[in-house]
C-alpha atoms as a PDB file:
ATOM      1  CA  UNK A   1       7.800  16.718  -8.289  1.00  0.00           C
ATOM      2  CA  UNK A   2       6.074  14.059 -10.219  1.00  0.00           C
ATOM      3  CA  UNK A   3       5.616  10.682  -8.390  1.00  0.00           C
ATOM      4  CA  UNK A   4       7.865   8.124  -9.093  1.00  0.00           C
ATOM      5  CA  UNK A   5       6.708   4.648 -10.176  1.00  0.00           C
ATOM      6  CA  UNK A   6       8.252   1.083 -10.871  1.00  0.00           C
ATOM      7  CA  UNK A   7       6.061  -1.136 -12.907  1.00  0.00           C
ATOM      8  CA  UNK A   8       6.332  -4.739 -12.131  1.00  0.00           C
ATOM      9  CA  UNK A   9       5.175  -7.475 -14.213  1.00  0.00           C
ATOM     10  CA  UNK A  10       5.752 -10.115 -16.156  1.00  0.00           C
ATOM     11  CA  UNK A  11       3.854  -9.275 -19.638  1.00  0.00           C
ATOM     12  CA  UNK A  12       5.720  -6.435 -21.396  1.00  0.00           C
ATOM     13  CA  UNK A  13       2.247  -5.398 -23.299  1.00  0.00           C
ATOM     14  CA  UNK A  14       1.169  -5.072 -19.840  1.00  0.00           C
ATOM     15  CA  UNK A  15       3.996  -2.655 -18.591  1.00  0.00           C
ATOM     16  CA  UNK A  16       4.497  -0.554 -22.015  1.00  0.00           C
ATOM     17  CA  UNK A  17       0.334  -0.380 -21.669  1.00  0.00           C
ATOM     18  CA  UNK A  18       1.085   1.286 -18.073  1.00  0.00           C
ATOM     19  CA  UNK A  19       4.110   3.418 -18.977  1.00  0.00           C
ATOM     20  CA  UNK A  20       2.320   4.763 -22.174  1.00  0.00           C
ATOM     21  CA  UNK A  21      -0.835   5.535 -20.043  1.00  0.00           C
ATOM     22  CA  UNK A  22       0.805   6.803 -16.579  1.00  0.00           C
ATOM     23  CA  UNK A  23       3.525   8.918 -18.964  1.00  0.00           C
ATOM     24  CA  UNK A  24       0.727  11.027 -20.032  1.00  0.00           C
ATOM     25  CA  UNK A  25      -0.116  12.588 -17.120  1.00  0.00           C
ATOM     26  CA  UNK A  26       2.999  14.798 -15.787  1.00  0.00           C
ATOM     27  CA  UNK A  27       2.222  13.812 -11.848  1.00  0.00           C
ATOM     28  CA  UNK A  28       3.741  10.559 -12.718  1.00  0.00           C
ATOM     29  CA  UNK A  29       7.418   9.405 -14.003  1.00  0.00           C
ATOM     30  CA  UNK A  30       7.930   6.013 -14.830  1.00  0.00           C
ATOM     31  CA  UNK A  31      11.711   5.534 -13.634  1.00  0.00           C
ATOM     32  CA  UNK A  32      11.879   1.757 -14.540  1.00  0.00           C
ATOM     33  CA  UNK A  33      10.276  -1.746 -15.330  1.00  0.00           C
ATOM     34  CA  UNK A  34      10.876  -5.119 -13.571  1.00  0.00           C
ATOM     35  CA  UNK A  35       9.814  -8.919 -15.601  1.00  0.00           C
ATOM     36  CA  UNK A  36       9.647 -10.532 -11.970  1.00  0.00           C
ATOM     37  CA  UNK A  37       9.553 -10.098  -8.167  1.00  0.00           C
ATOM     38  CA  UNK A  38      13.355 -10.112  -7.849  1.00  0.00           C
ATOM     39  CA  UNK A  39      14.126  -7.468 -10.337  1.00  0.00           C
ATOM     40  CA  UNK A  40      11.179  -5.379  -8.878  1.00  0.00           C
ATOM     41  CA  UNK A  41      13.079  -5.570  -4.824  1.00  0.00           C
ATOM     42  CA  UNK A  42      16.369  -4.777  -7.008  1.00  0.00           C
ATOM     43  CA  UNK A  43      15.563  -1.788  -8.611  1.00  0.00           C
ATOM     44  CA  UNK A  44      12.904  -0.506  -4.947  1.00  0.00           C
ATOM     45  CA  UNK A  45      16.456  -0.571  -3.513  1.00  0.00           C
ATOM     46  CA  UNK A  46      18.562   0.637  -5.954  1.00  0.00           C
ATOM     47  CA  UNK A  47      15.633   3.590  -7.174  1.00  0.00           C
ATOM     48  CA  UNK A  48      13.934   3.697  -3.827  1.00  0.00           C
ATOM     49  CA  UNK A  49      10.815   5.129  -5.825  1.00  0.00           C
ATOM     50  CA  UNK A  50       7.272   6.476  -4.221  1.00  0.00           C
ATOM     51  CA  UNK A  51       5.431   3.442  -5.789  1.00  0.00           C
ATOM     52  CA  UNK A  52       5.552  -0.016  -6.817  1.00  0.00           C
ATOM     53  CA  UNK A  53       2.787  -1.385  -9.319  1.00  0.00           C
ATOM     54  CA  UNK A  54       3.425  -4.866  -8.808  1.00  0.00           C
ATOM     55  CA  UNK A  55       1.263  -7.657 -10.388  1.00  0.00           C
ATOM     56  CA  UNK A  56       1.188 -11.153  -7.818  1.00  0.00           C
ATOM     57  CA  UNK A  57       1.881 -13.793  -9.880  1.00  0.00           C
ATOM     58  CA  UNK A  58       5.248 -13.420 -11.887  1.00  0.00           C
ATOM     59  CA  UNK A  59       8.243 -16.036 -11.971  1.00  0.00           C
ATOM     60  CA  UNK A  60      11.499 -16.457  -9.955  1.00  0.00           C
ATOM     61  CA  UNK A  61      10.047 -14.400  -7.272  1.00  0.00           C
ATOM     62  CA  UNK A  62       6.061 -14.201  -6.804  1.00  0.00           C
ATOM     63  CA  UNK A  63       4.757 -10.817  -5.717  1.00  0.00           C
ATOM     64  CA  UNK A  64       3.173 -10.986  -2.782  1.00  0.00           C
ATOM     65  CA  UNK A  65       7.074 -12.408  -1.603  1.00  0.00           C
ATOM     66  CA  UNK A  66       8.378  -8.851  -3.320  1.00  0.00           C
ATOM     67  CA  UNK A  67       5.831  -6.931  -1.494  1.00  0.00           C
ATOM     68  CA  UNK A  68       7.199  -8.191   2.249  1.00  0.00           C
ATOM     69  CA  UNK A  69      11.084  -7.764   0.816  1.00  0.00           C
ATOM     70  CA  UNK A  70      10.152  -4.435  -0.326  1.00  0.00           C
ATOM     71  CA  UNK A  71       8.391  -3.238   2.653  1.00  0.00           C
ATOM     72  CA  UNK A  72      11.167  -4.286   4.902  1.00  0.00           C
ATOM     73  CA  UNK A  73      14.102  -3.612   2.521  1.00  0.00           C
ATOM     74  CA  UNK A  74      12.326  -0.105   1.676  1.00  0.00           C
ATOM     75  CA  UNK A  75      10.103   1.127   4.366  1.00  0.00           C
ATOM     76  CA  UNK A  76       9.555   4.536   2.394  1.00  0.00           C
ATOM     77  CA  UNK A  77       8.452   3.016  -0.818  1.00  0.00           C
ATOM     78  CA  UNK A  78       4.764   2.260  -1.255  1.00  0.00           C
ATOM     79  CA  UNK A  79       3.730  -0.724  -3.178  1.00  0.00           C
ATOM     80  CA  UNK A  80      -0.014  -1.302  -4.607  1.00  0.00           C
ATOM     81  CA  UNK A  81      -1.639  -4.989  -5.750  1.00  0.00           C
ATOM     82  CA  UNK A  82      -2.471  -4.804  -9.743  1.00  0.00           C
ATOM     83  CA  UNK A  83      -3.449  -7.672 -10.363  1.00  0.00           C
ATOM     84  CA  UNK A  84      -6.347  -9.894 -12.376  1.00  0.00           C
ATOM     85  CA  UNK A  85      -6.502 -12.132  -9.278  1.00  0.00           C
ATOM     86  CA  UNK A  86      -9.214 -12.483  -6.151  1.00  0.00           C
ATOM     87  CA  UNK A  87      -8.449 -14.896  -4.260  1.00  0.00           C
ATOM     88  CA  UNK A  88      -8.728 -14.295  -0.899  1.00  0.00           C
ATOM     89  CA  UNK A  89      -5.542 -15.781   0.039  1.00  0.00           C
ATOM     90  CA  UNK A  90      -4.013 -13.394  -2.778  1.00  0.00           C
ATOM     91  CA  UNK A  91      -6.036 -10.061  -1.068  1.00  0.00           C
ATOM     92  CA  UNK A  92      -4.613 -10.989   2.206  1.00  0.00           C
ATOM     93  CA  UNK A  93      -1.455 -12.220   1.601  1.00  0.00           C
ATOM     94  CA  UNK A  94      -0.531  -8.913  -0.554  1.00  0.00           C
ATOM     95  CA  UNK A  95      -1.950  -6.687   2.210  1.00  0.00           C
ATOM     96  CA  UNK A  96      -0.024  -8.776   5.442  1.00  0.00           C
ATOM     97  CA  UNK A  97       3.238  -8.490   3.040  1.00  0.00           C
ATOM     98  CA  UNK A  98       3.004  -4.571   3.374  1.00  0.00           C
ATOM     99  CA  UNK A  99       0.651  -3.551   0.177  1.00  0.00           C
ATOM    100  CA  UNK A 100      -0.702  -0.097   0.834  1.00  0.00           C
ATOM    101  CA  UNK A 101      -3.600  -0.866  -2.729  1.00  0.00           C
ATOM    102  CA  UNK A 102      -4.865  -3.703  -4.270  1.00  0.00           C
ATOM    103  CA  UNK A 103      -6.731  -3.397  -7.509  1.00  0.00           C
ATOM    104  CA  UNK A 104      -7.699  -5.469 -10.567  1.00  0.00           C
ATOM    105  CA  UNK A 105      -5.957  -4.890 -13.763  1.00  0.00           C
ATOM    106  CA  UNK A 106      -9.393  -3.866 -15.304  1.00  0.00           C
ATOM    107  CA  UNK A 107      -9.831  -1.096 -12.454  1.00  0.00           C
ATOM    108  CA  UNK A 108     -10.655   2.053 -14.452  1.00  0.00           C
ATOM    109  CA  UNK A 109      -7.705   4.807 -15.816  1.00  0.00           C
ATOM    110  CA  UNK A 110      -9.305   7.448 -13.000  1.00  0.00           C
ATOM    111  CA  UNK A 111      -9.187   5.032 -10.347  1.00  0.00           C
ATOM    112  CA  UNK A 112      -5.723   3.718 -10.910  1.00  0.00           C
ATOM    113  CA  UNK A 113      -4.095   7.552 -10.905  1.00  0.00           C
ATOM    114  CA  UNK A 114      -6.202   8.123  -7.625  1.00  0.00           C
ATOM    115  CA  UNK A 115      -4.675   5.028  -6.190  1.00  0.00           C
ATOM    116  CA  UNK A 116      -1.395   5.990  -6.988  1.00  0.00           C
ATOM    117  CA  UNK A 117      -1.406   9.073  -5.664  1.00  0.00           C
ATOM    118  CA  UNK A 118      -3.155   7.890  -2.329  1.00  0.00           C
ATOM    119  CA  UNK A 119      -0.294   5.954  -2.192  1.00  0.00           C
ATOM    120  CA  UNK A 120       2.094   8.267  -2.817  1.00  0.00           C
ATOM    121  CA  UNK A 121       0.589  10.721   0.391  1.00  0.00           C
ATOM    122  CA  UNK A 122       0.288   7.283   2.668  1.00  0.00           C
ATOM    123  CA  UNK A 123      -3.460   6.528   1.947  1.00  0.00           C
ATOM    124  CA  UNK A 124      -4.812   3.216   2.030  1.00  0.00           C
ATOM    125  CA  UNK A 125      -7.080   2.408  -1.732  1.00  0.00           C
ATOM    126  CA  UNK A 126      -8.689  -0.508  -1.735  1.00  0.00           C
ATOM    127  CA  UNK A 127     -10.864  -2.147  -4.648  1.00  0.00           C
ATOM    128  CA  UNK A 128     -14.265  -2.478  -3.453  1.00  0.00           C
ATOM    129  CA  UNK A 129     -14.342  -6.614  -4.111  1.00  0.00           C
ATOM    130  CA  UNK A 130     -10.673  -6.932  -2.086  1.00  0.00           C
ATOM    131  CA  UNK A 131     -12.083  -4.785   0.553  1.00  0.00           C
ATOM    132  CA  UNK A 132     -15.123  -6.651   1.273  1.00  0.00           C
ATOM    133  CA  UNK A 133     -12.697  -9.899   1.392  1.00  0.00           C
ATOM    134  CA  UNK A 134     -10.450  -8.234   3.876  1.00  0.00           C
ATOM    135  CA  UNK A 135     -13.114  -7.594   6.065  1.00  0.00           C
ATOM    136  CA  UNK A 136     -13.801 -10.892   6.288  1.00  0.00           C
ATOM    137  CA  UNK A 137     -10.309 -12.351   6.682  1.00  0.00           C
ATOM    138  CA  UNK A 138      -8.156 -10.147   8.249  1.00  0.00           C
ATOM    139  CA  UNK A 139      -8.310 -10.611  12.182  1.00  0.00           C
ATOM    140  CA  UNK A 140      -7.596  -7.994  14.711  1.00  0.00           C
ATOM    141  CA  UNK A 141      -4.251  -9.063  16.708  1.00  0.00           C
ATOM    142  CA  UNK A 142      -5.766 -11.110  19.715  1.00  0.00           C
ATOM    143  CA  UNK A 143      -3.890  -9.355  22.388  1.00  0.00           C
ATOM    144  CA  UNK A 144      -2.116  -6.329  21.030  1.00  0.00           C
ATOM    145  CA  UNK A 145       0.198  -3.762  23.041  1.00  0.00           C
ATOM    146  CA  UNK A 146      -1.933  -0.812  24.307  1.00  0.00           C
ATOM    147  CA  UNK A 147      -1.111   2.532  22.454  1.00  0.00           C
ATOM    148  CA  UNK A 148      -0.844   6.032  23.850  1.00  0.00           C
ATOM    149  CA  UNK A 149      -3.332   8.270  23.563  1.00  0.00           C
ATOM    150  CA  UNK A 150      -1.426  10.106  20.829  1.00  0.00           C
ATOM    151  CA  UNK A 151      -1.176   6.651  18.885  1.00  0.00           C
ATOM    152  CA  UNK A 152      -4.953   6.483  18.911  1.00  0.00           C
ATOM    153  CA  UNK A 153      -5.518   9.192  17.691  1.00  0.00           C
ATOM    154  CA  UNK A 154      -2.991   8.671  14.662  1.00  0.00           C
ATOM    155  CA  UNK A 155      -4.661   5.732  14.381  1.00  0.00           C
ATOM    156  CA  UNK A 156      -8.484   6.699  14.191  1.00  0.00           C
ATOM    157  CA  UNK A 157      -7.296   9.419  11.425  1.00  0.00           C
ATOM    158  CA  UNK A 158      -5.698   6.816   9.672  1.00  0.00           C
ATOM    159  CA  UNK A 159      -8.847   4.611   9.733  1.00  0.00           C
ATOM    160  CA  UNK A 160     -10.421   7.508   8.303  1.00  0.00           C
ATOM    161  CA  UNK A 161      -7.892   7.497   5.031  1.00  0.00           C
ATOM    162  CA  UNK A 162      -6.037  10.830   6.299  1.00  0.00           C
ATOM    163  CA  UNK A 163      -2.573  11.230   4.625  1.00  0.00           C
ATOM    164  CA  UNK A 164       0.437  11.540   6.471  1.00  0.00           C
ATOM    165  CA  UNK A 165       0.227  15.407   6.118  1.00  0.00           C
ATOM    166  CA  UNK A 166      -3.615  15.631   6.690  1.00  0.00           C
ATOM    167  CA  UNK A 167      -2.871  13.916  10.225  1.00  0.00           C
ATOM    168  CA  UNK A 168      -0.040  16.417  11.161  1.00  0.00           C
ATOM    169  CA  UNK A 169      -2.480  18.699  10.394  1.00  0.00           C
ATOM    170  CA  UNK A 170      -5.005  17.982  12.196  1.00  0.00           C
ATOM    171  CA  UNK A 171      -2.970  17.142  15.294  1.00  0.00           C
ATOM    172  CA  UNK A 172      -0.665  20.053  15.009  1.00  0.00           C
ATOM    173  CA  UNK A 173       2.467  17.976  14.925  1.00  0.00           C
ATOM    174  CA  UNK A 174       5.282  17.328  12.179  1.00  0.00           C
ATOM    175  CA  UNK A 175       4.886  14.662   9.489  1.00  0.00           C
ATOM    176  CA  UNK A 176       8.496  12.869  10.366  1.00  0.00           C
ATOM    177  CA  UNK A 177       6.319  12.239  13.923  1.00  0.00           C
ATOM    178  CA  UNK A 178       3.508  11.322  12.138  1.00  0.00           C
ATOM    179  CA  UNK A 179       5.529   8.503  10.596  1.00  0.00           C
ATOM    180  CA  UNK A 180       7.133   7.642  14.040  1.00  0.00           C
ATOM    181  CA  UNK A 181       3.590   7.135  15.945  1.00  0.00           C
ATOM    182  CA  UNK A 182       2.681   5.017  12.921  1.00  0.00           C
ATOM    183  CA  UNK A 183       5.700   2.299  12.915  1.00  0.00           C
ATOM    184  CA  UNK A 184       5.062   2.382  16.480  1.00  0.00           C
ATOM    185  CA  UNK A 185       1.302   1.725  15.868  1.00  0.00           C
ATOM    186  CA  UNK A 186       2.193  -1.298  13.540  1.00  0.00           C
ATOM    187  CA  UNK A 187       4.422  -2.930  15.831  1.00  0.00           C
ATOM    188  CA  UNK A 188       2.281  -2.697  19.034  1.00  0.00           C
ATOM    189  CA  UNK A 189      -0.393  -4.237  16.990  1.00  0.00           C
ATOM    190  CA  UNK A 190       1.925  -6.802  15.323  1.00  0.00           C
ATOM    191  CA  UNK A 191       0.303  -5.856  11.446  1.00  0.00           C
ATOM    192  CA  UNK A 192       2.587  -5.561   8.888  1.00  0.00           C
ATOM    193  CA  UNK A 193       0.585  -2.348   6.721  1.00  0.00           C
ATOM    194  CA  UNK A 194      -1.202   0.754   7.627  1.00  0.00           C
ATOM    195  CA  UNK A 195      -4.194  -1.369   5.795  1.00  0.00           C
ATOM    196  CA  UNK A 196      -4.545  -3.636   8.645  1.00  0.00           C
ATOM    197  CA  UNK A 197      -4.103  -1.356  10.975  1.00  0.00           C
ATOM    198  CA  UNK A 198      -6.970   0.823   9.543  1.00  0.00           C
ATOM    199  CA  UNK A 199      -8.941  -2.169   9.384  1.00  0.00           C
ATOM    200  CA  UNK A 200      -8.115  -3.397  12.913  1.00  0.00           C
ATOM    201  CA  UNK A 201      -9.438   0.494  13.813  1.00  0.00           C
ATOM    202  CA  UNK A 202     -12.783  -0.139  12.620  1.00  0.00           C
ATOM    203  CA  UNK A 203     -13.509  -3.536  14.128  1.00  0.00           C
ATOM    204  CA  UNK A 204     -12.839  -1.880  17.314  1.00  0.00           C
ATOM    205  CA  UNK A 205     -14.952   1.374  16.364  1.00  0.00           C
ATOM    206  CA  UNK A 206     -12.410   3.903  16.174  1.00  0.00           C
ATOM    207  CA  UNK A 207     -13.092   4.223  11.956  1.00  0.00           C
ATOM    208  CA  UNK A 208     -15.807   3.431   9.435  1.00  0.00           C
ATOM    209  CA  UNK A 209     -17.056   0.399   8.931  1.00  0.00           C
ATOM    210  CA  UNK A 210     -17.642   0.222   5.213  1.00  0.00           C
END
C-alpha cells in the first residue's frame, strides 16, 4: 500500500511542485492539499493519512499550532516540518507540537522520500542544522516518572531510530504493544514526540549522541 500524504502549504507552486514529484514514485499517494493550518487538521481528521508535509508559517492557522491539533486530534498520523525556516524557536516549537521530521524546503528529492517513509514506519528524520539546534534547546523533563524496564528498553531502541516493527522485533513482542509502551513513555516523561523522547535518551546515555 502506498503511503498516504497531505501536503500543507500555503504556495500552490509549492504543493503542485510536491504532488508532481512525490506522484512519481508509486510508494507515495497524494490524497489531498491544504492552503493553511486549519484546512490541513480538517482534512488529518477527515483522511486520517500516514503523513502530513506541513510548511510553519501559513495564515489563519500557523503550523506549528496544526502540528499539536493534529497530534492530539490524530495520534496515528505522522506529521514532518518542511519548511525554509531555522529558527530555533521554529525547530523546537514544531518538534514539542508532535513533529516526527523537520527539514528545509531545499532538502534534497532522496532525502525527502527517506523522510517520509521514516515517518511513515515511526522513525524520527531530522535535518542535520535542526538537529544540532535541538540538541541545544530541548531539555530533558527535570523530574520525570521512572519507566519499567520494558519502557527502557523501547526507549533506548527508539533512540537508536528503530521503527515500530524493528522494536517488536527485536523484543519479541507485537507492534500494537510497541505503540502502548511508547504513549506510556511520552507521558511519564511529559514530551509531546517520540523526537524528544529519543533525544531525552541520549542526554541520559541510553542512545547516540550525534
Amino acid at each position: 500500500m502506498p503511503i498516504r500524504i497531505v501536503i500543507a502549504d500555503d504556495h500552490a507552486v509549492v504543493r503542485q511542485g510536491l504532488k508532481m514529484f512525490l506522484q512519481d514514485d508509486g510508494d507515495f499517494e497524494v490524497i489531498a492539499e491544504a492552503q493553511n493550518g486549519s484546512e490541513a487538521l480538517a482534512l488529518a481528521k477527515q483522511l486520517k493519512p500516514d503523513v502530513v508535509l506541513m510548511d510553519l508559517l501559513m495564515p489563519v492557522m500557523d503550523g506549528i499550532t496544526a502540528i499539536g491539533h493534529i497530534r492530539r486530534e490524530v495520534p496515528d498520523t505522522e506529521v514532518i516540518a518542511l519548511t525554509s525556516v531555522l529558527e530555533d524557536a521554529s525547530v523546537v516549537g514544531a518538534v514539542r507540537a508532535g513533529a516526527i521530521g523537520y527539514l528545509l524546503k531545499d532538502t534534497q528529492a532522496e532525502e525527502l522520500t527517506r523522510a517520509i517513509k521514516a515517518a511513515a514506519n515511526g522513525q524520527v528524520q531530522l535535518s542535520p542544522q535542526a538537529a544540532a539546534r535541538l540538541v541545544r534547546e530541548v531539555r530533558a523533563p527535570e523530574s520525570p516518572e521512572t519507566l519499567t524496564e520494558r519502557e527502557t528498553d523501547v526507549l533506548r531502541l527508539l533512540a537508536q531510530g528503530k521503527a515500530n516493527k524493528e522494536i517488536a522485533a527485536a523484543l519479541f513482542i507485537g507492534e500494537n504493544t510497541v505503540k502502548t509502551h511508547v504513549s506510556s513513555i511520552l507521558v511519564k516523561l511529559g514530551v509531546q514526540s517520540r523526537t524528544q523522547a529519543a533525544l531525552y535518551a541520549r542526554q541520559i546515555g541510553l542512545g547516540p549522541v550525534d
